[in-house]
PDB file of N, CA and C in Angstrom:
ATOM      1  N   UNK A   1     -17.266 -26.705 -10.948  1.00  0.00           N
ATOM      2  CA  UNK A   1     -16.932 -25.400 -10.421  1.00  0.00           C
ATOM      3  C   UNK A   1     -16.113 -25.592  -9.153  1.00  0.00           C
ATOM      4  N   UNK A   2     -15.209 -24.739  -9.057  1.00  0.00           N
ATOM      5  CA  UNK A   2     -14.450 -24.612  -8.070  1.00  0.00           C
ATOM      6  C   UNK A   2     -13.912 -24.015  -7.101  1.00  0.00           C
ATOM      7  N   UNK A   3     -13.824 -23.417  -5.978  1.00  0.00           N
ATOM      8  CA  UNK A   3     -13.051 -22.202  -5.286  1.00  0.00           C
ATOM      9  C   UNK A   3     -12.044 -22.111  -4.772  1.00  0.00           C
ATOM     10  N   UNK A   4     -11.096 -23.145  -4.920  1.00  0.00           N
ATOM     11  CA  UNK A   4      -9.850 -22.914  -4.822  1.00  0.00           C
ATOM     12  C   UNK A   4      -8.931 -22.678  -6.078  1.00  0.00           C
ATOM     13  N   UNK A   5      -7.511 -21.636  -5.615  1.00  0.00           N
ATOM     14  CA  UNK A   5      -6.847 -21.384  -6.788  1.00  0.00           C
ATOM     15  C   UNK A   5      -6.328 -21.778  -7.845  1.00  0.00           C
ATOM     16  N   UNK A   6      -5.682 -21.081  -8.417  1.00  0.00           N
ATOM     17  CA  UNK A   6      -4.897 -21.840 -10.438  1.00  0.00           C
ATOM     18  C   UNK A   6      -4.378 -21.795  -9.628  1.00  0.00           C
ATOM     19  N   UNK A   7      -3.087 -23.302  -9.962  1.00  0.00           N
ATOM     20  CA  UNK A   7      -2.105 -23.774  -9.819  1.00  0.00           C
ATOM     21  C   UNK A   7      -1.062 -22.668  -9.642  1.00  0.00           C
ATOM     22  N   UNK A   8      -1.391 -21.602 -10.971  1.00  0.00           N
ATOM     23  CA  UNK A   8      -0.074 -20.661 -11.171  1.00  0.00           C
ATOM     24  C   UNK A   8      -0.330 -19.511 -10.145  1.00  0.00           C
ATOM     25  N   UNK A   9      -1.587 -19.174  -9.247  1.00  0.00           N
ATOM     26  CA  UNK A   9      -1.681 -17.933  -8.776  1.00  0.00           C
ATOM     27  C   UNK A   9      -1.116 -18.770  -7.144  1.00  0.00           C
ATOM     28  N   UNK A  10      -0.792 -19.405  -7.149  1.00  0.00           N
ATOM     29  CA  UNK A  10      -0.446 -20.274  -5.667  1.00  0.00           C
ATOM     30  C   UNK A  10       0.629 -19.457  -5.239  1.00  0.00           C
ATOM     31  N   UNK A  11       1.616 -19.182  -6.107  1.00  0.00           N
ATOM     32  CA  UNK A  11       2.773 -18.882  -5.691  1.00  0.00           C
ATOM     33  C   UNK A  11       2.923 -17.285  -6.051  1.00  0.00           C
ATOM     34  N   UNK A  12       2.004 -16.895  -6.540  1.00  0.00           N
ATOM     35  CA  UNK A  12       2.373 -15.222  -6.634  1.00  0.00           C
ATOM     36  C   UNK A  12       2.075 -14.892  -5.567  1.00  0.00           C
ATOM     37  N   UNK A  13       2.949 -13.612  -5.821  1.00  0.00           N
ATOM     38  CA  UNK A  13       3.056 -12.597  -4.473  1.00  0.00           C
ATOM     39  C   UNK A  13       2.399 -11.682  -4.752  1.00  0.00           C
ATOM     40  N   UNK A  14       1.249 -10.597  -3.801  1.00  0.00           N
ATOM     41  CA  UNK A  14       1.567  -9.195  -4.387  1.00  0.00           C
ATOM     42  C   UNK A  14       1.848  -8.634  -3.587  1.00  0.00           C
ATOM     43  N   UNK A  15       2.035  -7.339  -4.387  1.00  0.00           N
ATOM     44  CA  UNK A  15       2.517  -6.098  -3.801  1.00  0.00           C
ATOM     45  C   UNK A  15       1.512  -4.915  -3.601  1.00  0.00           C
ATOM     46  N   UNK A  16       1.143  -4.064  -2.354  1.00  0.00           N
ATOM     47  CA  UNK A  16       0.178  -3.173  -2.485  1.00  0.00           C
ATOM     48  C   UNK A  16       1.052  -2.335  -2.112  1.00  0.00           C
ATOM     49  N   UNK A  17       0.938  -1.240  -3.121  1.00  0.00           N
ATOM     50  CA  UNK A  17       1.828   0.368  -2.420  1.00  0.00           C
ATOM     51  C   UNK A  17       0.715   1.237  -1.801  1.00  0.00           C
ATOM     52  N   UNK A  18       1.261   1.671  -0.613  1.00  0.00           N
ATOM     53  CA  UNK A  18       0.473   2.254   0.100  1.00  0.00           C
ATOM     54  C   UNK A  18       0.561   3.720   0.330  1.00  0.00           C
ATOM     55  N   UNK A  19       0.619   5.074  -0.004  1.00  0.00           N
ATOM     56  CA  UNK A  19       1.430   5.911   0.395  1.00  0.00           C
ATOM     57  C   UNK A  19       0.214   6.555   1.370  1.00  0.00           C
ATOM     58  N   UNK A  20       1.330   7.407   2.342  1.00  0.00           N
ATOM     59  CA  UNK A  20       0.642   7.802   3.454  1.00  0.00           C
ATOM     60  C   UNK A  20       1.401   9.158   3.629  1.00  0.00           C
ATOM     61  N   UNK A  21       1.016   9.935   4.966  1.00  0.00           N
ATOM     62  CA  UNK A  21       1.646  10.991   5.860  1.00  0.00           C
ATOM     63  C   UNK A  21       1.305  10.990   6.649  1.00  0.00           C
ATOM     64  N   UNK A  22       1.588  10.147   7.091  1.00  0.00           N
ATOM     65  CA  UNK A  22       1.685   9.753   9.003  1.00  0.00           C
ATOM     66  C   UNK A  22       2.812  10.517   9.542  1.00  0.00           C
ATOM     67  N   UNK A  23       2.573  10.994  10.752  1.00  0.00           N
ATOM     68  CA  UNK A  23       3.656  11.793  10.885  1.00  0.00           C
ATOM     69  C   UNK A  23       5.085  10.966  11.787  1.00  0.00           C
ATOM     70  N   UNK A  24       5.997  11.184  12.306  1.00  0.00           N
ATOM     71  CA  UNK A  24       7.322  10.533  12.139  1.00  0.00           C
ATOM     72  C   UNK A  24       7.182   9.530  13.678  1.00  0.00           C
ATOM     73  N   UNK A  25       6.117  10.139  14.397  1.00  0.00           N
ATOM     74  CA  UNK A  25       6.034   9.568  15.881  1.00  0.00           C
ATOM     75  C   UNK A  25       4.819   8.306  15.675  1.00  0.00           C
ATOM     76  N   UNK A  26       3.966   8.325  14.441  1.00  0.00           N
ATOM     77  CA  UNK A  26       3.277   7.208  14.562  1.00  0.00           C
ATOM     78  C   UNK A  26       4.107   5.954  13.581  1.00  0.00           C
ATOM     79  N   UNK A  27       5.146   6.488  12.920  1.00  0.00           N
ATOM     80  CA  UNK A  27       5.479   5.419  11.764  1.00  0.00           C
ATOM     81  C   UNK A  27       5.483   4.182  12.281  1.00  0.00           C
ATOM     82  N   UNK A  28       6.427   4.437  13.716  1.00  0.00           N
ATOM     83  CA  UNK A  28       7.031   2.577  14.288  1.00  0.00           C
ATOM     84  C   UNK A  28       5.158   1.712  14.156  1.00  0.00           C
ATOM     85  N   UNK A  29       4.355   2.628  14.761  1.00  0.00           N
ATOM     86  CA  UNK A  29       2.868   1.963  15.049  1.00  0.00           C
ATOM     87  C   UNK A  29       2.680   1.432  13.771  1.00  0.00           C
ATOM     88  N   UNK A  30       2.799   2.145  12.229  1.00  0.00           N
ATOM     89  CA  UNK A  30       2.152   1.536  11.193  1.00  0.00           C
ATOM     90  C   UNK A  30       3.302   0.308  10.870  1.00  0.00           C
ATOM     91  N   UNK A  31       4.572   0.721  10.944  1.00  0.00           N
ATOM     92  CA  UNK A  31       5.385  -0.417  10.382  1.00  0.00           C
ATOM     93  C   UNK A  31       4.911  -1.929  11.200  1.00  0.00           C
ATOM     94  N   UNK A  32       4.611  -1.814  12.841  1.00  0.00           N
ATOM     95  CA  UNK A  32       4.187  -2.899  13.190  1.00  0.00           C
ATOM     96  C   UNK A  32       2.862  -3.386  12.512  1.00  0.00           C
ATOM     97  N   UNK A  33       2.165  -2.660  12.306  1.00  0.00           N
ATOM     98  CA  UNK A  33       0.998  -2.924  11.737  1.00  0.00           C
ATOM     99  C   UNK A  33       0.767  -3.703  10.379  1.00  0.00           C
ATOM    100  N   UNK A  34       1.984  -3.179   9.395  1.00  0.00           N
ATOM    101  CA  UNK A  34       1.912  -4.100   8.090  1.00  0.00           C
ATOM    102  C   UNK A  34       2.647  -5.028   8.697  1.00  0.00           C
ATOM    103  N   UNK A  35       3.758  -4.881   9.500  1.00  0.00           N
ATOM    104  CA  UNK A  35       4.710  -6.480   9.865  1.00  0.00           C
ATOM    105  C   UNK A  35       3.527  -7.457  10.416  1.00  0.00           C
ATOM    106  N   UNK A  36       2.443  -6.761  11.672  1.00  0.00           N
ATOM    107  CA  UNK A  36       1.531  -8.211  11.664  1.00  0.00           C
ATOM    108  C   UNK A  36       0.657  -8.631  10.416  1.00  0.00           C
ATOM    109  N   UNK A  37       0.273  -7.827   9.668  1.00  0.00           N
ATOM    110  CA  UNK A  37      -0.671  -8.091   8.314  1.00  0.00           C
ATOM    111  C   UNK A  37       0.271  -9.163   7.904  1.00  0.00           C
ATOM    112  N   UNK A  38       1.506  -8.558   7.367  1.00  0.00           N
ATOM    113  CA  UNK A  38       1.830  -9.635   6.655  1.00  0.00           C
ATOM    114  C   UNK A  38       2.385 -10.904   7.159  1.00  0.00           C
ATOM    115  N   UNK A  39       2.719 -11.260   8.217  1.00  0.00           N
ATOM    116  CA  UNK A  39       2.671 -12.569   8.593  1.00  0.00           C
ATOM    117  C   UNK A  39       1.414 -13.261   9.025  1.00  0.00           C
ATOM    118  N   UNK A  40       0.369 -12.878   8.836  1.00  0.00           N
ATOM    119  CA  UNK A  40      -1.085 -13.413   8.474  1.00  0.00           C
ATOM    120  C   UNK A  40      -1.267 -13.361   6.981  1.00  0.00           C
ATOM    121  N   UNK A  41      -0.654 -12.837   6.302  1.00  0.00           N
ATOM    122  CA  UNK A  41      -1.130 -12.902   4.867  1.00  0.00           C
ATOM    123  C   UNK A  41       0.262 -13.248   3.975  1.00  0.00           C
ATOM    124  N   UNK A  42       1.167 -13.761   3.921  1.00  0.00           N
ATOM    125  CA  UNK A  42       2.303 -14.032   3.255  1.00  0.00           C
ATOM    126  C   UNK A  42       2.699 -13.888   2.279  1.00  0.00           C
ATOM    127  N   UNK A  43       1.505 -13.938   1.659  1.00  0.00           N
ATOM    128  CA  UNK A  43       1.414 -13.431   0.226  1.00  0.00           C
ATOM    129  C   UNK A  43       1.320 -12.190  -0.375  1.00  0.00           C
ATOM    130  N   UNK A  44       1.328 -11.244   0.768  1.00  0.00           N
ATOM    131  CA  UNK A  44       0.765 -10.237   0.508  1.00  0.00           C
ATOM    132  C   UNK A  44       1.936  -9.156   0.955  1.00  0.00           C
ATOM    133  N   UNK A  45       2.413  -8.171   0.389  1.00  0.00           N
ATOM    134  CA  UNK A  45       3.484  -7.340   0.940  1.00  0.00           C
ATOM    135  C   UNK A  45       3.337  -5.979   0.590  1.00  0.00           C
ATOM    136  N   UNK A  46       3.381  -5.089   2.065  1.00  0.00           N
ATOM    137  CA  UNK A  46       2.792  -3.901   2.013  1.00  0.00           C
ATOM    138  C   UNK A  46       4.057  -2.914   1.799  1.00  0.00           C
ATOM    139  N   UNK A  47       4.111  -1.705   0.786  1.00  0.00           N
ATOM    140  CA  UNK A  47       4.959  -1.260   0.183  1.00  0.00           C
ATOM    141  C   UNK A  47       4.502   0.438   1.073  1.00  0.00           C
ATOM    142  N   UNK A  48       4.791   0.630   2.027  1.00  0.00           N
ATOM    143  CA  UNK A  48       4.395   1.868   2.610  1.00  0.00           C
ATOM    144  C   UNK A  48       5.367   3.037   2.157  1.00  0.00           C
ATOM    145  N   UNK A  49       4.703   4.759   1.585  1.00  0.00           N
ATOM    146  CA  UNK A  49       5.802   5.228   1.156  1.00  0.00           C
ATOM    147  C   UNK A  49       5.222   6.535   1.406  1.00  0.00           C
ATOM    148  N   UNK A  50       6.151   6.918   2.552  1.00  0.00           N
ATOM    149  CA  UNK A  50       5.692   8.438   3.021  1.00  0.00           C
ATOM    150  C   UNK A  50       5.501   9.419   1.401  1.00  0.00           C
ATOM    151  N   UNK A  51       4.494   9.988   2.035  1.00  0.00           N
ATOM    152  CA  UNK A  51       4.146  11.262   0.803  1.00  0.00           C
ATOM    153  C   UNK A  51       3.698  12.526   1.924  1.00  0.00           C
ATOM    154  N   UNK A  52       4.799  14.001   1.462  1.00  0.00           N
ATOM    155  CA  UNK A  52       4.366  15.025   2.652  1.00  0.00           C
ATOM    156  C   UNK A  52       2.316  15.348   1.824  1.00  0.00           C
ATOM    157  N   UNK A  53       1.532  16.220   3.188  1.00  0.00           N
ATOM    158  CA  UNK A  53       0.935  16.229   3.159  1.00  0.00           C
ATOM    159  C   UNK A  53       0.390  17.297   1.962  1.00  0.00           C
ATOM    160  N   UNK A  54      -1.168  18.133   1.710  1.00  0.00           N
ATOM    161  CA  UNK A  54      -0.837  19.333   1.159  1.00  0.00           C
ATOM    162  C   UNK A  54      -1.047  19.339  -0.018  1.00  0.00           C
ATOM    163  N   UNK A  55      -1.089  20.486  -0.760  1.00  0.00           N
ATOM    164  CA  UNK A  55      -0.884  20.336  -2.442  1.00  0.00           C
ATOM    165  C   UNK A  55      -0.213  19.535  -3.312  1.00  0.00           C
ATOM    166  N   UNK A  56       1.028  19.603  -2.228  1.00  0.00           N
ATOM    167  CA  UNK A  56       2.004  18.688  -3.449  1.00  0.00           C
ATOM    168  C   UNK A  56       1.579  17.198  -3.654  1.00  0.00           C
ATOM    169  N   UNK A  57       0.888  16.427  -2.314  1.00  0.00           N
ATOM    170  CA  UNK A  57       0.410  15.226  -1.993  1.00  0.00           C
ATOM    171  C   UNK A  57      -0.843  15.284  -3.169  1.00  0.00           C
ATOM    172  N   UNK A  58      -1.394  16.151  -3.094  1.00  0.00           N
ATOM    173  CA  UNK A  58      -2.765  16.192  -3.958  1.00  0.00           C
ATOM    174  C   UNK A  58      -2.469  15.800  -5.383  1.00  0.00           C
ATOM    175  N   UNK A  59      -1.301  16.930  -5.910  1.00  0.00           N
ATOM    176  CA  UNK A  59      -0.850  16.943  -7.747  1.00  0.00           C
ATOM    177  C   UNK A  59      -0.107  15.634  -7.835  1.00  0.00           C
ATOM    178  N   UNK A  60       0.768  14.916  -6.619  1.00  0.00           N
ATOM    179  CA  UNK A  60       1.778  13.844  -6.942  1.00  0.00           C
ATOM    180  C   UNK A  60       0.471  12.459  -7.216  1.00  0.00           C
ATOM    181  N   UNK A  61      -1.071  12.424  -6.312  1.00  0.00           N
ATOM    182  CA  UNK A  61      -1.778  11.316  -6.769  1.00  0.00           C
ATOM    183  C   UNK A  61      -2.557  12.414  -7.665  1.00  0.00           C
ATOM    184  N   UNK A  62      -2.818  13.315  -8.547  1.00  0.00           N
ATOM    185  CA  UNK A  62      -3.526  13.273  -9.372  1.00  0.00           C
ATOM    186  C   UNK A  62      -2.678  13.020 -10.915  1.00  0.00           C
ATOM    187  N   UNK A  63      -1.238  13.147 -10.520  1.00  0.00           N
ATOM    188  CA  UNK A  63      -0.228  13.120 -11.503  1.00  0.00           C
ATOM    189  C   UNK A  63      -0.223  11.818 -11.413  1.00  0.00           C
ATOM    190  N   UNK A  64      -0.090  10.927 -10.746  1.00  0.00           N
ATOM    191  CA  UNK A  64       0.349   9.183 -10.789  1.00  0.00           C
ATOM    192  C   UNK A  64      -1.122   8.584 -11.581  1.00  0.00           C
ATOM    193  N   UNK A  65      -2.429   9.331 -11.357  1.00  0.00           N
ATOM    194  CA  UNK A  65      -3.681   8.552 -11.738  1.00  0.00           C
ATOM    195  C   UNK A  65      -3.783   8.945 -12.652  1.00  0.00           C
ATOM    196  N   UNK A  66      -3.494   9.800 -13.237  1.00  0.00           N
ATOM    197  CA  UNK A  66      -3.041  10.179 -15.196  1.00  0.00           C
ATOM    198  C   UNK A  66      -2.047   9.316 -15.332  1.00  0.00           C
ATOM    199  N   UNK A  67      -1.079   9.099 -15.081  1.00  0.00           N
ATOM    200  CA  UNK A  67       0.254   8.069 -15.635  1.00  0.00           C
ATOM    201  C   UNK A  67       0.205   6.681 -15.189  1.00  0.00           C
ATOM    202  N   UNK A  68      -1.289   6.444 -14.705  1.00  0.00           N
ATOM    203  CA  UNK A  68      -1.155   4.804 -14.312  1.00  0.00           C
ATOM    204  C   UNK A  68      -0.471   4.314 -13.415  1.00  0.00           C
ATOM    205  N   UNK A  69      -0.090   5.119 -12.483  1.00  0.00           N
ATOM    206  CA  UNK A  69       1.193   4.752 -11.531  1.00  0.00           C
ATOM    207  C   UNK A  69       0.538   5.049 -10.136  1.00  0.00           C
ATOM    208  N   UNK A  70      -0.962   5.203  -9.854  1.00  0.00           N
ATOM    209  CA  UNK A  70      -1.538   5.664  -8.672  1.00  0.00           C
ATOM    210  C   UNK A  70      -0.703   4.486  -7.551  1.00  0.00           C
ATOM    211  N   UNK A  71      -0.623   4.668  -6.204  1.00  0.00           N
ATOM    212  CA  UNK A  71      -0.793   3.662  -5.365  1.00  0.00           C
ATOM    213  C   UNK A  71      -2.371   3.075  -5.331  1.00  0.00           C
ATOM    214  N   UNK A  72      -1.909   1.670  -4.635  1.00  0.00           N
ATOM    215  CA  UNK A  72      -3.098   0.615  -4.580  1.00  0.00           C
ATOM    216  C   UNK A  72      -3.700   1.512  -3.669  1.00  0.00           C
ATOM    217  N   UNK A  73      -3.031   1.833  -2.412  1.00  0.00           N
ATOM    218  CA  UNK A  73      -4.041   2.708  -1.466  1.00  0.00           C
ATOM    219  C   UNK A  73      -3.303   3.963  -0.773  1.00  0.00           C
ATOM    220  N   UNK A  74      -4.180   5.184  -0.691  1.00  0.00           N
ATOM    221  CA  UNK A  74      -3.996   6.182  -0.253  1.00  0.00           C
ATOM    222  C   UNK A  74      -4.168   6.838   0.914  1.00  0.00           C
ATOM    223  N   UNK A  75      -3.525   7.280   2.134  1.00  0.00           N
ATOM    224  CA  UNK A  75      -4.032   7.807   2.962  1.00  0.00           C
ATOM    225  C   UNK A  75      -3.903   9.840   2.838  1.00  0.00           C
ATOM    226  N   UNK A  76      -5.196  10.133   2.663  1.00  0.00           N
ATOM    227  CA  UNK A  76      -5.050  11.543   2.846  1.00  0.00           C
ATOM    228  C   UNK A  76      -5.876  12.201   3.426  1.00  0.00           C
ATOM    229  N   UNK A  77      -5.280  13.024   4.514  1.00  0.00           N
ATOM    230  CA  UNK A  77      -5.406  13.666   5.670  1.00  0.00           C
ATOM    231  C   UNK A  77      -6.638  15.259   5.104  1.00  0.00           C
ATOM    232  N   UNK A  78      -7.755  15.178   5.274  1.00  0.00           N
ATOM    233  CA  UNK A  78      -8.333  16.619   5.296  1.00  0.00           C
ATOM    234  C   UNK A  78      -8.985  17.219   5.623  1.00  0.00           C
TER     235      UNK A  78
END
């Protein structure tokens, strides 16, 4: 038994999409925030993607989690 990785997962990357609504005065704060994540984690690359807040935010992740297309993670404001 072992706990280090397959050979083949060494070199994958992922990708986590993140969508949020942060509003326009905190963005620089989050962009620094994935820029330090990911130079602690290299492997790892954060896909941040404004979504406005509200109904439409609500139907666009209940529409993506019917079509398999949810983001990895969600921020919603309520």
């Amino acid at each position: 038994m072992s706990c280090s990785k397959r050979n083949d997962q060494i070199d994958n990357k992922i990708t986590i999409t993140f969508w949020h609504s942060f509003v326009a005065s905190t963005i620089p704060s989050l962009e620094e925030l994935i820029k330090r994540f990911e130079v602690e984690h290299p492997e790892i690359t954060i896909k941040a993607q404004y979504v406005p807040t509200g109904d439409a935010l609500v139907q666009k992740l209940i529409t993506a989690i019917q079509s398999q297309t949810a983001p990895d993670i969600s921020w919603i404001h309520a």
